[in-house]
Structure formats: structure tokens, C-alpha cells
PDB file of N, CA and C in Angstrom:
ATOM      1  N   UNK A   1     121.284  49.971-103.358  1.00  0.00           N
ATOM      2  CA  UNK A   1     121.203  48.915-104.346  1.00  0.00           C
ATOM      3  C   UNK A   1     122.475  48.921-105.203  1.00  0.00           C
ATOM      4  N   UNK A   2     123.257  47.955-105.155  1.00  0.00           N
ATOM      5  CA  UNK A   2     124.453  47.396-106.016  1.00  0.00           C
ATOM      6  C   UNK A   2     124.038  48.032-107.634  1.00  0.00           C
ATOM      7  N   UNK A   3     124.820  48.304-108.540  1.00  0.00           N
ATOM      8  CA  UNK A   3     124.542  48.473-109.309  1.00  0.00           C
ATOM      9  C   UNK A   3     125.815  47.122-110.437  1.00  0.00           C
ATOM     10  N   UNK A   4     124.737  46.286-111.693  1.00  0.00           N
ATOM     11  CA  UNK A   4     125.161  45.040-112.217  1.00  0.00           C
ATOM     12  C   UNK A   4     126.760  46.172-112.433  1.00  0.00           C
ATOM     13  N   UNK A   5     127.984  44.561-112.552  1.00  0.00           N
ATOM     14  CA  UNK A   5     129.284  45.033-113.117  1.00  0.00           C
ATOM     15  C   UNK A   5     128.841  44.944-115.259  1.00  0.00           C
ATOM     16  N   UNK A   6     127.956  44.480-115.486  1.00  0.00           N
ATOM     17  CA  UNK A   6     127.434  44.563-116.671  1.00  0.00           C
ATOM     18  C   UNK A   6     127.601  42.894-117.488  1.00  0.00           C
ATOM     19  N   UNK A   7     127.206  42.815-118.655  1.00  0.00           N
ATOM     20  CA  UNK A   7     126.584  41.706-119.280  1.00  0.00           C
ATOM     21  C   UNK A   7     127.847  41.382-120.292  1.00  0.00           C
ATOM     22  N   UNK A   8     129.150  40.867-120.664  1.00  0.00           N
ATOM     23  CA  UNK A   8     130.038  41.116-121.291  1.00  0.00           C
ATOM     24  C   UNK A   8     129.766  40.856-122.966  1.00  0.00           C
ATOM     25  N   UNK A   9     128.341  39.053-122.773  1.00  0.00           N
ATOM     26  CA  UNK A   9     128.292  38.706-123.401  1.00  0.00           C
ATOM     27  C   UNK A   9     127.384  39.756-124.608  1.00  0.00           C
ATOM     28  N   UNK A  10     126.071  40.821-123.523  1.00  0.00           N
ATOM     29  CA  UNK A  10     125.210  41.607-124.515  1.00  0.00           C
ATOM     30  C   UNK A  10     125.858  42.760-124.576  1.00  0.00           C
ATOM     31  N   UNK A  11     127.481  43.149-124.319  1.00  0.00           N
ATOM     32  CA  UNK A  11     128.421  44.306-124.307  1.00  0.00           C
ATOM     33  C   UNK A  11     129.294  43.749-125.847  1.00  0.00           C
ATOM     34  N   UNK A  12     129.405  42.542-126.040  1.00  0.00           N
ATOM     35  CA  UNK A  12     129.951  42.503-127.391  1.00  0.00           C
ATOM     36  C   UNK A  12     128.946  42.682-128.350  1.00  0.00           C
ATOM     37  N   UNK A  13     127.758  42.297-128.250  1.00  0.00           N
ATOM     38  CA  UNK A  13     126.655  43.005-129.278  1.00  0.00           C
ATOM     39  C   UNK A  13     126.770  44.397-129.335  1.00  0.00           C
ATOM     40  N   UNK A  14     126.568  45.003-128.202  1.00  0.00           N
ATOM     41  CA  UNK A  14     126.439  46.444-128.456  1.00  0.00           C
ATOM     42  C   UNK A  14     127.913  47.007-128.386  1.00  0.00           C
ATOM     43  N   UNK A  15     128.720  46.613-128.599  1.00  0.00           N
ATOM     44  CA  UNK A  15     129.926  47.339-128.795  1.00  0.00           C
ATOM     45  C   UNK A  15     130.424  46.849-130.223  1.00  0.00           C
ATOM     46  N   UNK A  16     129.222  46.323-131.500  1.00  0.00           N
ATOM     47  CA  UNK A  16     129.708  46.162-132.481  1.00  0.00           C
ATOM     48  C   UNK A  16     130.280  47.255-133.314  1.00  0.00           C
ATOM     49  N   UNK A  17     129.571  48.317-133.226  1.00  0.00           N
ATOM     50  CA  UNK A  17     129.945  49.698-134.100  1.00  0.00           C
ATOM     51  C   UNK A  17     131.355  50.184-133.448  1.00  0.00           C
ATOM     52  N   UNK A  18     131.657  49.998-132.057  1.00  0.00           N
ATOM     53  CA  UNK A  18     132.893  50.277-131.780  1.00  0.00           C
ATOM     54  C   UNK A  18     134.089  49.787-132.572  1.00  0.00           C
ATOM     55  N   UNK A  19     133.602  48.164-132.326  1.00  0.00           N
ATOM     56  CA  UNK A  19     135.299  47.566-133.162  1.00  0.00           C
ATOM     57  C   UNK A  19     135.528  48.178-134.243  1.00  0.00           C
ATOM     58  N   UNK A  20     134.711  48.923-135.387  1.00  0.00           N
ATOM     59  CA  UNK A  20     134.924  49.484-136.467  1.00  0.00           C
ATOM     60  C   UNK A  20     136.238  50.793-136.121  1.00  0.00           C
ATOM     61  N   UNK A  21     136.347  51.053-135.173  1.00  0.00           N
ATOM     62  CA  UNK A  21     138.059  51.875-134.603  1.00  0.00           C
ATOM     63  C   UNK A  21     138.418  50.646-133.415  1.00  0.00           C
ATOM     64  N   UNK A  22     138.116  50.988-132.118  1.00  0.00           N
ATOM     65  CA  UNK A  22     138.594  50.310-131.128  1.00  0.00           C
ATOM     66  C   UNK A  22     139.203  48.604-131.429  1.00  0.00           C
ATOM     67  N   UNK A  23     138.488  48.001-132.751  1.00  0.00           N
ATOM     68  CA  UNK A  23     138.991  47.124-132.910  1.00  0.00           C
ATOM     69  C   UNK A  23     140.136  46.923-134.051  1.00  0.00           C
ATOM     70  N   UNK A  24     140.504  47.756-134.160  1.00  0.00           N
ATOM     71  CA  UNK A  24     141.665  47.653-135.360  1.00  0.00           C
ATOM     72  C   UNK A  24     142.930  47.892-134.754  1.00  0.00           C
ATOM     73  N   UNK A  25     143.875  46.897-134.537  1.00  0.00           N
ATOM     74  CA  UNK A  25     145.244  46.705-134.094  1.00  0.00           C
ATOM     75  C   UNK A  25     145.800  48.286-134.807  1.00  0.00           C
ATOM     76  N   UNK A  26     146.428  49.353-134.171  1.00  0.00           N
ATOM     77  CA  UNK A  26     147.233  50.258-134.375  1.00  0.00           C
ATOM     78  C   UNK A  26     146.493  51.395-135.352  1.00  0.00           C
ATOM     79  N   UNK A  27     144.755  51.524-135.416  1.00  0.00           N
ATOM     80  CA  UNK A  27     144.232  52.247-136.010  1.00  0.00           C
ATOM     81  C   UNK A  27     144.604  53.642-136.270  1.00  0.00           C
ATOM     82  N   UNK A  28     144.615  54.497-137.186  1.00  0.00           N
ATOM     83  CA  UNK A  28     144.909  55.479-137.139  1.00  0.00           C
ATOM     84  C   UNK A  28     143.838  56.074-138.023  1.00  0.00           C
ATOM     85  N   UNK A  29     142.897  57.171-137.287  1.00  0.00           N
ATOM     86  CA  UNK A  29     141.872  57.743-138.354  1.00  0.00           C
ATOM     87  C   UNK A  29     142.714  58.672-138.973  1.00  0.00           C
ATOM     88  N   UNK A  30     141.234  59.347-140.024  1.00  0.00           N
ATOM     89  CA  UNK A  30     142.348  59.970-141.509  1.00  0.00           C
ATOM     90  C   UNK A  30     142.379  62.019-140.841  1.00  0.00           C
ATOM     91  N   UNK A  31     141.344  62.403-139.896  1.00  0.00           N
ATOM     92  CA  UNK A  31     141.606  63.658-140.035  1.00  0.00           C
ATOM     93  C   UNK A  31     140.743  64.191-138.803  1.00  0.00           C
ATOM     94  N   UNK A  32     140.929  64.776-137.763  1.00  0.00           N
ATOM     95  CA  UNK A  32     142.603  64.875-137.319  1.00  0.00           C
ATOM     96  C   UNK A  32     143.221  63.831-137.097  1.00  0.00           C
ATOM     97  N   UNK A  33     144.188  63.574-137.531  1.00  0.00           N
ATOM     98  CA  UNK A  33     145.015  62.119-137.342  1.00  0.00           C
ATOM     99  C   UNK A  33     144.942  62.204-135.759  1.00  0.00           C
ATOM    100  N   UNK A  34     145.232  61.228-135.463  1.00  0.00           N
ATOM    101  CA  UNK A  34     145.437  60.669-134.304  1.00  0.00           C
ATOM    102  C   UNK A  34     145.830  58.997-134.188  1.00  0.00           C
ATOM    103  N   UNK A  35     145.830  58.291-133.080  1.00  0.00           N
ATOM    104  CA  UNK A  35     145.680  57.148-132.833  1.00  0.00           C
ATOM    105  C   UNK A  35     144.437  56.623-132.208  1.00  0.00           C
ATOM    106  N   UNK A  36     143.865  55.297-132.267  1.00  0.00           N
ATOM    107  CA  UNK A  36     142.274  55.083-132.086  1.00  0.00           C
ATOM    108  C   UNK A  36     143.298  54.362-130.759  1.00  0.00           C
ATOM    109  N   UNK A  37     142.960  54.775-129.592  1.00  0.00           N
ATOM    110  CA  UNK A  37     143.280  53.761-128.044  1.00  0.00           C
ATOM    111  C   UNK A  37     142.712  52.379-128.335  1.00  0.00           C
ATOM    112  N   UNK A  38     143.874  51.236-128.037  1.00  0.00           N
ATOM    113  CA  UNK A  38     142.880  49.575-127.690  1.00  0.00           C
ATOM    114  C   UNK A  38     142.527  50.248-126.609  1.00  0.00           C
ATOM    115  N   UNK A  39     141.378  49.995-126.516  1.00  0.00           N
ATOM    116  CA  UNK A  39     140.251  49.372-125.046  1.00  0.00           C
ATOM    117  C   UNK A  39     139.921  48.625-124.233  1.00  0.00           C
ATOM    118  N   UNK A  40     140.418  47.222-125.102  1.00  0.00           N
ATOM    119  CA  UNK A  40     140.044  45.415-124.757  1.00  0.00           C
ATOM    120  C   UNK A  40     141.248  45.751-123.780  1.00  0.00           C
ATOM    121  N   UNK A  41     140.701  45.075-122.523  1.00  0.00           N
ATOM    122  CA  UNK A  41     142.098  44.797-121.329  1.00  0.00           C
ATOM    123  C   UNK A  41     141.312  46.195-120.424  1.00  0.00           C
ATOM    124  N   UNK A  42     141.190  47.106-120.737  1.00  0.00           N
ATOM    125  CA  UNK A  42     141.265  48.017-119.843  1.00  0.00           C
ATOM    126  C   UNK A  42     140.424  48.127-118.907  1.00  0.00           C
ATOM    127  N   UNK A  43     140.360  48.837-117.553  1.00  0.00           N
ATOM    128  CA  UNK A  43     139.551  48.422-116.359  1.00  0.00           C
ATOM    129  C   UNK A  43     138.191  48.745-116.157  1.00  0.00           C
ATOM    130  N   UNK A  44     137.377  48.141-115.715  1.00  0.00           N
ATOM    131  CA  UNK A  44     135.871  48.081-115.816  1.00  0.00           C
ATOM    132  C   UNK A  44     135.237  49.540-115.732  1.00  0.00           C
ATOM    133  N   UNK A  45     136.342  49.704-114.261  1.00  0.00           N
ATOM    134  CA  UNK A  45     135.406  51.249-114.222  1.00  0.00           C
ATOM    135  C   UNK A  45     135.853  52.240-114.550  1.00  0.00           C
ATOM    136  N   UNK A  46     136.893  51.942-115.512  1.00  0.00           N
ATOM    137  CA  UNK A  46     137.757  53.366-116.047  1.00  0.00           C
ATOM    138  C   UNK A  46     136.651  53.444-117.566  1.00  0.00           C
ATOM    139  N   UNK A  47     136.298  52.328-118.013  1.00  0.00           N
ATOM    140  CA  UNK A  47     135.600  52.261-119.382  1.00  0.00           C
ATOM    141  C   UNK A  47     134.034  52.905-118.855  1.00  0.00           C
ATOM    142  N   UNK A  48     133.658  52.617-117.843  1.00  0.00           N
ATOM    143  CA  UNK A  48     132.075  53.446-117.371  1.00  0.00           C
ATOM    144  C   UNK A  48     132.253  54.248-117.101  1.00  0.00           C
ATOM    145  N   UNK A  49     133.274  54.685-116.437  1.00  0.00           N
ATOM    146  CA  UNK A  49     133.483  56.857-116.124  1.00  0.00           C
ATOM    147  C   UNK A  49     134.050  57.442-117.664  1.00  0.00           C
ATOM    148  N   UNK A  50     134.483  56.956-118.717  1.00  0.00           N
ATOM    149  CA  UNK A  50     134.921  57.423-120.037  1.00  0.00           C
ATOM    150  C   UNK A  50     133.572  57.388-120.578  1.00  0.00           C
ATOM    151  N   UNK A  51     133.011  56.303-120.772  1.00  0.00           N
ATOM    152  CA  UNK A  51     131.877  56.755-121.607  1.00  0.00           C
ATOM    153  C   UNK A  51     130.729  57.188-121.060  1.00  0.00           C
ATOM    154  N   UNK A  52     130.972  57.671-119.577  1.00  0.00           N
ATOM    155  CA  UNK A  52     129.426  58.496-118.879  1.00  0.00           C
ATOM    156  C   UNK A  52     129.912  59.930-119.253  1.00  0.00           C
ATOM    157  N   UNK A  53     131.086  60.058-119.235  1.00  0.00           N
ATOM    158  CA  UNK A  53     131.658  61.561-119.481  1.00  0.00           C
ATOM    159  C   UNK A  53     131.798  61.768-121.238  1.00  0.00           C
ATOM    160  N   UNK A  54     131.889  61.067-121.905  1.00  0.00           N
ATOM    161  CA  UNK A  54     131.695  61.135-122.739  1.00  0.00           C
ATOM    162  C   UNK A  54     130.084  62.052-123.660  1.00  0.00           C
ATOM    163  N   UNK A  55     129.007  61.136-122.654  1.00  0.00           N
ATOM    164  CA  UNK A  55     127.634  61.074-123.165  1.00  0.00           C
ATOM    165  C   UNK A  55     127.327  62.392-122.218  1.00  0.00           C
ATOM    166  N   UNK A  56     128.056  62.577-120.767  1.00  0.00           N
ATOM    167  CA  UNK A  56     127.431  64.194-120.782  1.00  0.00           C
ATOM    168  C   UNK A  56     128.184  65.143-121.305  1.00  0.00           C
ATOM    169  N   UNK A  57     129.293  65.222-122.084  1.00  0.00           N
ATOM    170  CA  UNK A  57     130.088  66.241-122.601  1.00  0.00           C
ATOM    171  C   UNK A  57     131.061  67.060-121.928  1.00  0.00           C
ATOM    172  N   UNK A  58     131.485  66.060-120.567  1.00  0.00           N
ATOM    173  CA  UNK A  58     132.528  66.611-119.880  1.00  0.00           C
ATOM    174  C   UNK A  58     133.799  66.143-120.706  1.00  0.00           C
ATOM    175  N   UNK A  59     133.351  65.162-121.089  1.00  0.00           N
ATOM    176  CA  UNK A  59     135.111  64.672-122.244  1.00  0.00           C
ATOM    177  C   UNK A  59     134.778  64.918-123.426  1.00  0.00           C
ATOM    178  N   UNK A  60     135.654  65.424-124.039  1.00  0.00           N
ATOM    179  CA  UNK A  60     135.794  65.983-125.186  1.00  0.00           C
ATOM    180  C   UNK A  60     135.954  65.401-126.383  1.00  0.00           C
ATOM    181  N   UNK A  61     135.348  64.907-127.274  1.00  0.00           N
ATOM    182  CA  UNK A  61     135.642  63.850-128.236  1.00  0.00           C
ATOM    183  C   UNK A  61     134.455  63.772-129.174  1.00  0.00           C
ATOM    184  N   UNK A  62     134.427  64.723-130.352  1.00  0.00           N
ATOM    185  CA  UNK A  62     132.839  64.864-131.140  1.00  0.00           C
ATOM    186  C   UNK A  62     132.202  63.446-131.527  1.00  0.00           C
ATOM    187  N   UNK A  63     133.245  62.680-131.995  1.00  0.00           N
ATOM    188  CA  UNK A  63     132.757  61.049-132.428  1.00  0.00           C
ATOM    189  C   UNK A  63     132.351  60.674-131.309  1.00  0.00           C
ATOM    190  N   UNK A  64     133.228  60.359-130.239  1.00  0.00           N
ATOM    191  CA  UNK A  64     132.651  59.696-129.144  1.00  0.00           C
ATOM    192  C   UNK A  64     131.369  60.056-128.383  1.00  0.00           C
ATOM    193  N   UNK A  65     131.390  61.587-128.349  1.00  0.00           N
ATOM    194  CA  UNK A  65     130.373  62.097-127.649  1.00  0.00           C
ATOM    195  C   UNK A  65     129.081  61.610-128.578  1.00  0.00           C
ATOM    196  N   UNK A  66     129.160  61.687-129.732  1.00  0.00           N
ATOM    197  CA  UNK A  66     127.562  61.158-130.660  1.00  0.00           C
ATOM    198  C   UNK A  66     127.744  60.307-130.205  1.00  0.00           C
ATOM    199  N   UNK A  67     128.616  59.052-130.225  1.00  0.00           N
ATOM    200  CA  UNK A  67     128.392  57.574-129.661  1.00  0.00           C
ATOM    201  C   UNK A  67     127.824  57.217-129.048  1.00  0.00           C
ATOM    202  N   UNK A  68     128.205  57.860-127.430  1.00  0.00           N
ATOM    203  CA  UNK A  68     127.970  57.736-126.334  1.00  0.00           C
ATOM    204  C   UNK A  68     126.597  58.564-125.788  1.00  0.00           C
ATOM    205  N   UNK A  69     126.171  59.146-126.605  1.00  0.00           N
ATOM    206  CA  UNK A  69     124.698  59.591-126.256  1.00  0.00           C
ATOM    207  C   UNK A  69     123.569  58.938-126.565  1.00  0.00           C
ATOM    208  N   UNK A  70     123.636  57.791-127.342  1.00  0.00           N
ATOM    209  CA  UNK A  70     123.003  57.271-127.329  1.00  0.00           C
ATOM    210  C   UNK A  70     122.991  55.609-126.399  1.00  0.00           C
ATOM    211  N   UNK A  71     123.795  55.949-125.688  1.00  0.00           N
ATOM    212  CA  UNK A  71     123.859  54.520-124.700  1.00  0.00           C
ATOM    213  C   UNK A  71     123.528  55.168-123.417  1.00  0.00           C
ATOM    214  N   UNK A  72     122.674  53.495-123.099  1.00  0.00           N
ATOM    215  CA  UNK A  72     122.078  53.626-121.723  1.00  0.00           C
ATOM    216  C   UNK A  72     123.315  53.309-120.050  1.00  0.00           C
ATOM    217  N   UNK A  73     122.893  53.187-119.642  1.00  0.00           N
ATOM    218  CA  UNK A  73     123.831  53.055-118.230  1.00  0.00           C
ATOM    219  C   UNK A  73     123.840  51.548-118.030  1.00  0.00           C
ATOM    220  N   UNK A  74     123.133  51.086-118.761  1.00  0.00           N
ATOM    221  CA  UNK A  74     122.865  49.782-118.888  1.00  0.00           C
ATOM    222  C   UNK A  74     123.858  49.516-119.789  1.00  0.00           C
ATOM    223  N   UNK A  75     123.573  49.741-121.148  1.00  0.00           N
ATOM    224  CA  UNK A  75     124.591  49.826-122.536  1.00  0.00           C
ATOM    225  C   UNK A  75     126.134  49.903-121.781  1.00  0.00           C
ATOM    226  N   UNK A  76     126.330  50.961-121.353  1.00  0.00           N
ATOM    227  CA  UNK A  76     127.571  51.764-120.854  1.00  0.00           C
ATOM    228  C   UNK A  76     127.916  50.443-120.105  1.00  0.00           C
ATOM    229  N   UNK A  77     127.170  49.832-119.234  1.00  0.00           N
ATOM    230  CA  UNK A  77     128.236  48.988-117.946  1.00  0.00           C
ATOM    231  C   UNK A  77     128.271  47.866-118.762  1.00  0.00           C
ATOM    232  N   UNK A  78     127.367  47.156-119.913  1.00  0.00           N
ATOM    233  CA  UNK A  78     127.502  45.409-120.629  1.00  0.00           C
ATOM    234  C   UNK A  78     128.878  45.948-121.590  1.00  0.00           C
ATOM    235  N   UNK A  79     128.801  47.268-122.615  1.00  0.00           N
ATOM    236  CA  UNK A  79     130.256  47.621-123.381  1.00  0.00           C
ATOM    237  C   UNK A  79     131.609  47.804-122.690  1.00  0.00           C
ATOM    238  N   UNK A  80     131.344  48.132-121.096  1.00  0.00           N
ATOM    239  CA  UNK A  80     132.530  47.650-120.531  1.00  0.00           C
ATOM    240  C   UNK A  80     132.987  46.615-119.697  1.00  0.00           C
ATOM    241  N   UNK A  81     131.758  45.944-119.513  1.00  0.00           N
ATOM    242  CA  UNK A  81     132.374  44.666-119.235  1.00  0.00           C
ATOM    243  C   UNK A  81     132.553  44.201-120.194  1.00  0.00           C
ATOM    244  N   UNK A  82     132.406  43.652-121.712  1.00  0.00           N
ATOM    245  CA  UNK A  82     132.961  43.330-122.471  1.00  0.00           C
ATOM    246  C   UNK A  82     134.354  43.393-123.192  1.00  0.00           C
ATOM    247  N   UNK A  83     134.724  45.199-122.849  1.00  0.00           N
ATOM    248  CA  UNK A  83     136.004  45.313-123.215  1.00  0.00           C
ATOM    249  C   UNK A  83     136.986  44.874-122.275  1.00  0.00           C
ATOM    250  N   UNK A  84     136.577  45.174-120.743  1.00  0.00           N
ATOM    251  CA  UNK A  84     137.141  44.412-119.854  1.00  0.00           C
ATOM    252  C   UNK A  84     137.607  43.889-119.409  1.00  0.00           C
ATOM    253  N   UNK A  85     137.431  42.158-120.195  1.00  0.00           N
ATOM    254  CA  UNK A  85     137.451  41.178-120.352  1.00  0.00           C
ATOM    255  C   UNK A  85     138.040  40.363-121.613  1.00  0.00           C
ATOM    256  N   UNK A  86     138.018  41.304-122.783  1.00  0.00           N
ATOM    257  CA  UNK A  86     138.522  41.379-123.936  1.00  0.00           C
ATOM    258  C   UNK A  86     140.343  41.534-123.600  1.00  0.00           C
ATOM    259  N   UNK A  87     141.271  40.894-124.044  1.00  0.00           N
ATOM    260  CA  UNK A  87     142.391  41.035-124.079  1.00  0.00           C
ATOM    261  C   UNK A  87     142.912  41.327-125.407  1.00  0.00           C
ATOM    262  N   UNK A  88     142.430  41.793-126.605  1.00  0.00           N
ATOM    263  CA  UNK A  88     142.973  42.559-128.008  1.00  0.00           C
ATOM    264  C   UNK A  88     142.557  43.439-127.840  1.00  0.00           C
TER     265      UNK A  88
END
């Protein structure tokens, strides 16, 4: 069984708490500094293997990992088809 490429339109709902970093042109959080990566543009299934690894704790990232534990595989494939498809 095919599994959906995801919902882009119910991936911008649930990727609202994201834009709060992912959506800020040249974000930079306050500690550990770093840079917040754009996302929008990037490839479908590079955004579903980041945030499946994310949610089992093979990637390393304390924010992300809370994020991403609470999304479904469902969640996971509509937030990247949305970013996807997103060009900012």
C-alpha cells in the first residue's frame, strides 16, 4: 500500500508552531546561538526522514525532538508537503 505524499493544505495548519523559527527569514535563536534552517523549498522526503528521526531520537535536536514527538506519520507527511511546496 502506497503511502499519501501528504495534505500541504492540513500541513500549513499543523506546521503553525513551526513558522514561529522555520518561518523567520535569517532567524537566529538566543542560546546556543545558532541559525534556525529555511525549510520551505526543501524536498518532500528529506523533510519526512528529518522529522521521523527527529521523533525517534536518532537526530539530535532537544527542541525538535519535543516537537516532533508529538506528530503523527500522518502530521509528519501533510508538514512536509507543505514545506515542500512552500518557496520562503
Amino acid at each position: 500500500m502506497a503511502q499519501s505524499k501528504g495534505d500541504p493544505e492540513a500541513g500549513a495548519q499543523k506546521a503553525y508552531q513551526c513558522m514561529g523559527c522555520h518561518g523567520v527569514p535569517e532567524y537566529t535563536n538566543a542560546y546556543p546561538t545558532y541559525n534556525v534552517p529555511k525549510v520551505g523549498g526543501q524536498q518532500y522526503q528529506y523533510l519526512v526522514s528529518a522529522l521521523k528521526a527527529y521523533r525517534s531520537g536518532k537526530r539530535a535536536h532537544p527542541t525538535m525532538q519535543s516537537q516532533a514527538k508529538s506528530l503523527s506519520d500522518e502530521d509528519i507527511r501533510d508538514i512536509a508537503a507543505f514545506f515542500a511546496q512552500e518557496g520562503s
